[in-house]
N, C-alpha and C. Protein backbone atom coordinates (compact mmCIF):
# COMPACT_ATOMS: atom_id res chain seq x y z
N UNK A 1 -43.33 6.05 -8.27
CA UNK A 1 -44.50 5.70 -7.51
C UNK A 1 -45.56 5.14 -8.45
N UNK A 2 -45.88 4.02 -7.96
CA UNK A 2 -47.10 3.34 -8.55
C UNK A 2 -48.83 4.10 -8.59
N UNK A 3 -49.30 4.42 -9.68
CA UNK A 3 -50.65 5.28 -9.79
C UNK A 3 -51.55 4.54 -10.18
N UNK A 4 -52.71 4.07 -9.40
CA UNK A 4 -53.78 3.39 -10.28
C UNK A 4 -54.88 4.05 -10.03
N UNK A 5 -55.60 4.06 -11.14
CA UNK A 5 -56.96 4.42 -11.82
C UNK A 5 -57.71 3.71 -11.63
N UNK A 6 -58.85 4.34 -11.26
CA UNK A 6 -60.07 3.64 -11.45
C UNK A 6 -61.27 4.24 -12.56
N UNK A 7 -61.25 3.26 -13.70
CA UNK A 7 -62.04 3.66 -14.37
C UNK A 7 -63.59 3.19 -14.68
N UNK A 8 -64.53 3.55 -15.23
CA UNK A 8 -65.63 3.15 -15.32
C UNK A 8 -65.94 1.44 -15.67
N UNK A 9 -64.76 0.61 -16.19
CA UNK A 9 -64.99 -0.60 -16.94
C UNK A 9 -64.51 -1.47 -15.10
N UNK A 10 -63.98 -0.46 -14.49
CA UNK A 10 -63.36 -1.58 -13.13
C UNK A 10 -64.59 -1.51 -11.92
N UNK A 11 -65.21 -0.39 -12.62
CA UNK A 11 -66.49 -0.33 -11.65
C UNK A 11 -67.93 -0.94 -12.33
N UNK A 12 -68.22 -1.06 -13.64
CA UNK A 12 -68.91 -2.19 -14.17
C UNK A 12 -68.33 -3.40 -13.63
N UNK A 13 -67.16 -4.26 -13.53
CA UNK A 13 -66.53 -5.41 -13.34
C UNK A 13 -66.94 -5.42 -11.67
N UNK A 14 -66.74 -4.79 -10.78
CA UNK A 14 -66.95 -4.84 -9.80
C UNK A 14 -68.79 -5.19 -9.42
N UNK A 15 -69.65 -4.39 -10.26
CA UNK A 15 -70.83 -4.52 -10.23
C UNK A 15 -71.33 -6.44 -10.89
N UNK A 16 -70.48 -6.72 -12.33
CA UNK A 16 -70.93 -8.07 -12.06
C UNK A 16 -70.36 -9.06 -11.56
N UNK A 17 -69.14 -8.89 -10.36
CA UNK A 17 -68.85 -9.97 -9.47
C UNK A 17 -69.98 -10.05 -8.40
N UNK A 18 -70.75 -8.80 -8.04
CA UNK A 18 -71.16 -8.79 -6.76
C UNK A 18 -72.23 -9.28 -7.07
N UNK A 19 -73.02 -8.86 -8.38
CA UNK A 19 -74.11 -10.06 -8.82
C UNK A 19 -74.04 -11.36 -9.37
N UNK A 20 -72.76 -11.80 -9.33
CA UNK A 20 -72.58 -13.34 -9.27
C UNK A 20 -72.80 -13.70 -8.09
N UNK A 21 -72.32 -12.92 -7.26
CA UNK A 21 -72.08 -13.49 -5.84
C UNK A 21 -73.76 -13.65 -4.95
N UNK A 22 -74.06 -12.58 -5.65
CA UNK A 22 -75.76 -12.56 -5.14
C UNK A 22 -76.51 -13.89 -5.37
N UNK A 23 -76.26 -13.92 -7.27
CA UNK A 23 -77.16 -15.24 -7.54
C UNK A 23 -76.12 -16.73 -6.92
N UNK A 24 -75.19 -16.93 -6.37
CA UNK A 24 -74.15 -18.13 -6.08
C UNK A 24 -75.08 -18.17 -4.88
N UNK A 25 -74.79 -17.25 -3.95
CA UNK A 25 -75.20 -16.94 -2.09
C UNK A 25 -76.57 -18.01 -2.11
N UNK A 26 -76.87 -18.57 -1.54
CA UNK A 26 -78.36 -19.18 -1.02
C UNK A 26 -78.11 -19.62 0.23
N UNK A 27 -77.06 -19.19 1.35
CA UNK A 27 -77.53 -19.89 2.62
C UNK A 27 -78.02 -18.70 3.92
N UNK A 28 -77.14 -17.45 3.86
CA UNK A 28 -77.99 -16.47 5.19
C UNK A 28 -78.04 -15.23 3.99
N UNK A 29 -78.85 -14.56 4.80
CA UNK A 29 -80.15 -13.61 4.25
C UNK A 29 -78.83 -12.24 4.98
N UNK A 30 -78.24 -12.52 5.58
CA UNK A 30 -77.25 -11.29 6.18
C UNK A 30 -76.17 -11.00 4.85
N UNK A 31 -75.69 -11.78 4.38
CA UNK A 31 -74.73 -11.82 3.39
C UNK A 31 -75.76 -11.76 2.03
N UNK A 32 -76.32 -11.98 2.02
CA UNK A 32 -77.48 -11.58 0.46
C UNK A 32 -77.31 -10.42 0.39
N UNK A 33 -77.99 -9.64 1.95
CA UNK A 33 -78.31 -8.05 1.78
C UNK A 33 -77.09 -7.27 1.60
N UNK A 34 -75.83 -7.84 2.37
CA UNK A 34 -74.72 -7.14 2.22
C UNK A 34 -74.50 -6.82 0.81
N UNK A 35 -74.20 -7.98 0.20
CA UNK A 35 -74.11 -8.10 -1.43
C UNK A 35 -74.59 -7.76 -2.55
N UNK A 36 -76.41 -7.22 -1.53
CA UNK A 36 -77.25 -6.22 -2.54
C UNK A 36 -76.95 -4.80 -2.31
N UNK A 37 -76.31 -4.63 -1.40
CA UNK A 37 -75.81 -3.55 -0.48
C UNK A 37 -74.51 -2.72 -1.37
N UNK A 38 -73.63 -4.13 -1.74
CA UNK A 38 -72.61 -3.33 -2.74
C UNK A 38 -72.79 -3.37 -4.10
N UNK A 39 -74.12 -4.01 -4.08
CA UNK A 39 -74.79 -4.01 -5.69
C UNK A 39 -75.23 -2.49 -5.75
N UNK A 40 -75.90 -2.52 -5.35
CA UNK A 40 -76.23 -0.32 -5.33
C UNK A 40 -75.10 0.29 -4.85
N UNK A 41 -74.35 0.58 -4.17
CA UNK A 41 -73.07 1.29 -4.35
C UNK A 41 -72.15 1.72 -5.23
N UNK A 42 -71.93 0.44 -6.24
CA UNK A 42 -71.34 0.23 -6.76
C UNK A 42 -72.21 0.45 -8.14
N UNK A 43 -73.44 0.50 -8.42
CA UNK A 43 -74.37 1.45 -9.50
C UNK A 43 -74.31 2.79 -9.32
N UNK A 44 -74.77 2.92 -7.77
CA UNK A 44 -74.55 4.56 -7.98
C UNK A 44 -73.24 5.39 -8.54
N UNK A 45 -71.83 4.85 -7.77
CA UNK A 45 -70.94 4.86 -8.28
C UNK A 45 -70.70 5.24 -10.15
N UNK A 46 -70.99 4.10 -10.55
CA UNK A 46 -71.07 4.35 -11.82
C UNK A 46 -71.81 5.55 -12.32
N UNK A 47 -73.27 5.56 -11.71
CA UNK A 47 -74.13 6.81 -12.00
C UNK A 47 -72.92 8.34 -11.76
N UNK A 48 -72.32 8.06 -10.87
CA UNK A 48 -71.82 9.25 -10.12
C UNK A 48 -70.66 9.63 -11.03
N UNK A 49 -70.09 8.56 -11.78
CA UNK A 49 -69.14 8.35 -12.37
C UNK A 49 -69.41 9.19 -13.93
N UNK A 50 -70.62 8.71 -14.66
CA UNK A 50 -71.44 9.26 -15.58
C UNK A 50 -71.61 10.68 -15.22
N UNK A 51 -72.24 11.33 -14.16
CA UNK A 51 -72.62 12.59 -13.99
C UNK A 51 -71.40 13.45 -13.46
N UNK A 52 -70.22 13.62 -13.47
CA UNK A 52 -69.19 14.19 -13.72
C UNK A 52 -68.89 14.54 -14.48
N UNK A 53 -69.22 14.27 -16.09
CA UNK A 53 -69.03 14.29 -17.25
C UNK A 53 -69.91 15.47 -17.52
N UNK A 54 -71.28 15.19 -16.60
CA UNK A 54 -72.26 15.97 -17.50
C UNK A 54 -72.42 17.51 -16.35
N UNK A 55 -71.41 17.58 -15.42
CA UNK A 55 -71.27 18.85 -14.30
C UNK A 55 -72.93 18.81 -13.69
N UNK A 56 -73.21 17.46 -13.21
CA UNK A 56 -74.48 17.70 -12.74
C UNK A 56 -74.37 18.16 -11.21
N UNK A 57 -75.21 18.93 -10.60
CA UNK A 57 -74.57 19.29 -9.08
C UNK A 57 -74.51 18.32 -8.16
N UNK A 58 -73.97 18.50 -6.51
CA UNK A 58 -73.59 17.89 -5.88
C UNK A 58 -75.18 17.22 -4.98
N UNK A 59 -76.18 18.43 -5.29
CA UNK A 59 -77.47 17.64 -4.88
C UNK A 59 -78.36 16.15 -5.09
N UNK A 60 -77.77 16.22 -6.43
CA UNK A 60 -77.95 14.92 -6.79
C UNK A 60 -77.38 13.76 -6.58
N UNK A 61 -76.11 14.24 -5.93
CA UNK A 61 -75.30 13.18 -5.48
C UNK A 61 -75.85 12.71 -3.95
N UNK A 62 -75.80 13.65 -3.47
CA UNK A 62 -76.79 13.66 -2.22
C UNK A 62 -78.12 12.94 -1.88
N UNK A 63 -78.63 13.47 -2.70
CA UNK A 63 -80.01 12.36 -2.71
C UNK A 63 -79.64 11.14 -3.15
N UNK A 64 -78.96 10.66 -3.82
CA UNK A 64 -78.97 9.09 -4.00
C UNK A 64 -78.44 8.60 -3.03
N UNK A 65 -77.15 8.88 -2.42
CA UNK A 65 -76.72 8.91 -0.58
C UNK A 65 -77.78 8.47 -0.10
N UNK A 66 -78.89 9.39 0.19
CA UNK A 66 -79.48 9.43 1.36
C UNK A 66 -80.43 7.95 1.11
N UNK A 67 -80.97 7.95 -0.49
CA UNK A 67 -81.75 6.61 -0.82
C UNK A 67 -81.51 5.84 -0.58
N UNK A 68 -80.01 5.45 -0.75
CA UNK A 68 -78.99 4.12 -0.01
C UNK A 68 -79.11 4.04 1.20
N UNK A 69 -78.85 4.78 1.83
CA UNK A 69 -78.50 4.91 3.20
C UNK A 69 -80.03 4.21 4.16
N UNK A 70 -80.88 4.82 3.41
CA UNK A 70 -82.66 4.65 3.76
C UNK A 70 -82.81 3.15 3.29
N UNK A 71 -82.49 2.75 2.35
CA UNK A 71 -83.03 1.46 1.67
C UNK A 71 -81.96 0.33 2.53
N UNK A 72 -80.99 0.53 3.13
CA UNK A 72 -80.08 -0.23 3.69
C UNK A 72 -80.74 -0.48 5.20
N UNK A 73 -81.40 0.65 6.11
CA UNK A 73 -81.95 0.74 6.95
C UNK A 73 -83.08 0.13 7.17
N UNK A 74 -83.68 -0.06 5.91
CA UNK A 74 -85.09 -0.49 5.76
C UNK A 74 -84.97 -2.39 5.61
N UNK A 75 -83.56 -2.53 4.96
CA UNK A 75 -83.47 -4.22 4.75
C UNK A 75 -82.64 -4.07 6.37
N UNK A 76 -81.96 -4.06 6.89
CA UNK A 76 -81.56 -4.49 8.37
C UNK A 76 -82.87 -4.46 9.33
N UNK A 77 -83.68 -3.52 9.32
CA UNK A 77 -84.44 -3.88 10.03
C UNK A 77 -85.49 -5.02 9.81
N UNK A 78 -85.59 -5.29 8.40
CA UNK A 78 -86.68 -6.43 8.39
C UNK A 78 -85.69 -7.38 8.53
N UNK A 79 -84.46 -7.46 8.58
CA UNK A 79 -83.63 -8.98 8.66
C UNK A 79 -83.90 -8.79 10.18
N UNK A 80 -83.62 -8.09 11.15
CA UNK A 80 -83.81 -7.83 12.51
C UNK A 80 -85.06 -8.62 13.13
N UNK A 81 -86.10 -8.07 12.35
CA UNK A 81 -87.55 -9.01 12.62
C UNK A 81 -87.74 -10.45 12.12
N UNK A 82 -86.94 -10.44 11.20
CA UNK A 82 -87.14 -12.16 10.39
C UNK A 82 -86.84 -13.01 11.56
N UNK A 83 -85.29 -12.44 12.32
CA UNK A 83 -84.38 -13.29 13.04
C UNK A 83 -85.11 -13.41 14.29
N UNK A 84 -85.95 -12.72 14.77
CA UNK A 84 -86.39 -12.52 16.14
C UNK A 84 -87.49 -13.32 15.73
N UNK A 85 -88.36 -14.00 14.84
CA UNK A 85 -89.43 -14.25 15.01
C UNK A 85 -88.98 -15.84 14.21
N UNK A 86 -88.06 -15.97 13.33
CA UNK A 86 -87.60 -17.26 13.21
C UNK A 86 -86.22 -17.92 13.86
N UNK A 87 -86.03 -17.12 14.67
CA UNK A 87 -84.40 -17.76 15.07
C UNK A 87 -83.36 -17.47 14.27
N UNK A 88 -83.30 -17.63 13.09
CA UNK A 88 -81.65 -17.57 12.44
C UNK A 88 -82.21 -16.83 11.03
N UNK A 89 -80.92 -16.62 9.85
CA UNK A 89 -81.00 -16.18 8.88
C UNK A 89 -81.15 -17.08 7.96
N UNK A 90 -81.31 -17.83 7.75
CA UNK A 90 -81.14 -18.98 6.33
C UNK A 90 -82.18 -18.82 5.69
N UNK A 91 -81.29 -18.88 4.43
CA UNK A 91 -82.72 -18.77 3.40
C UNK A 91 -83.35 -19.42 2.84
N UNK A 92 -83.12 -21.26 3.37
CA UNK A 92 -83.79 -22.22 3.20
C UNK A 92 -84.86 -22.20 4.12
N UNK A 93 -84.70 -21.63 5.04
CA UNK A 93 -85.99 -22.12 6.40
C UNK A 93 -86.80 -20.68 6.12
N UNK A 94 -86.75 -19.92 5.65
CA UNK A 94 -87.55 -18.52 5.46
C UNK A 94 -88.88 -18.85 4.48
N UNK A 95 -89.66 -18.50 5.70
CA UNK A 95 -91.24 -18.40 4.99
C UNK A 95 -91.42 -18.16 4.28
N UNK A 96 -90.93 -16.46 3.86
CA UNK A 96 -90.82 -15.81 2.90
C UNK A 96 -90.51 -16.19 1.16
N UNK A 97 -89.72 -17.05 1.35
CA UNK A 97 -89.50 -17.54 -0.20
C UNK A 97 -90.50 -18.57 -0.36
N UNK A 98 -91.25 -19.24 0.30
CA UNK A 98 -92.06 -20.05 -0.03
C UNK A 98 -93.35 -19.72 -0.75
N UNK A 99 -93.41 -18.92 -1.17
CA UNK A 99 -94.58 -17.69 -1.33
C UNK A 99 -94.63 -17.69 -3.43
């Protein structure tokens, strides 16, 4: 049976595809956030990855959960309002970067 590992260097590698993909992305604001979305996942991860080593408790794992979970909530809903008040996602027509 085939066993693969995942080690800390496949979860750095994973972290700078998804920030290539962030800085490449310039057309909807839905796929940005996604992509910033597995940009923190995929940090905490690592964090989580680090603090195994050091037997830190499971509370701490918890709270960064919940930060994600909150900060993910907090970008859908302003994409929610962008779209309702400009029509679409693009991040050429967004006010917002004009700033």
């Amino acid at each position: 049976m085939l066993y693969w590992q995942i080690t800390s260097d496949h979860l750095v590698e994973l972290f700078k595809f998804s920030l290539m993909m962030f800085v490449i992305n310039k057309t909807h604001m839905m796929t940005n956030l996604m992509i910033a979305e597995f940009m923190a996942v995929s940090a905490s991860l690592i964090a989580f990855w680090k603090m195994t080593s050091l037997s830190i408790e499971l509370f701490v794992a918890m709270f960064t959960m919940v930060l994600l979970i909150a900060e993910s909530v907090v970008g859908l809903s302003m994409l929610i309002s962008i779209i309702r008040t400009q029509t679409n996602d693009y991040l050429k027509s967004s006010s917002v970067l004009k700033y």
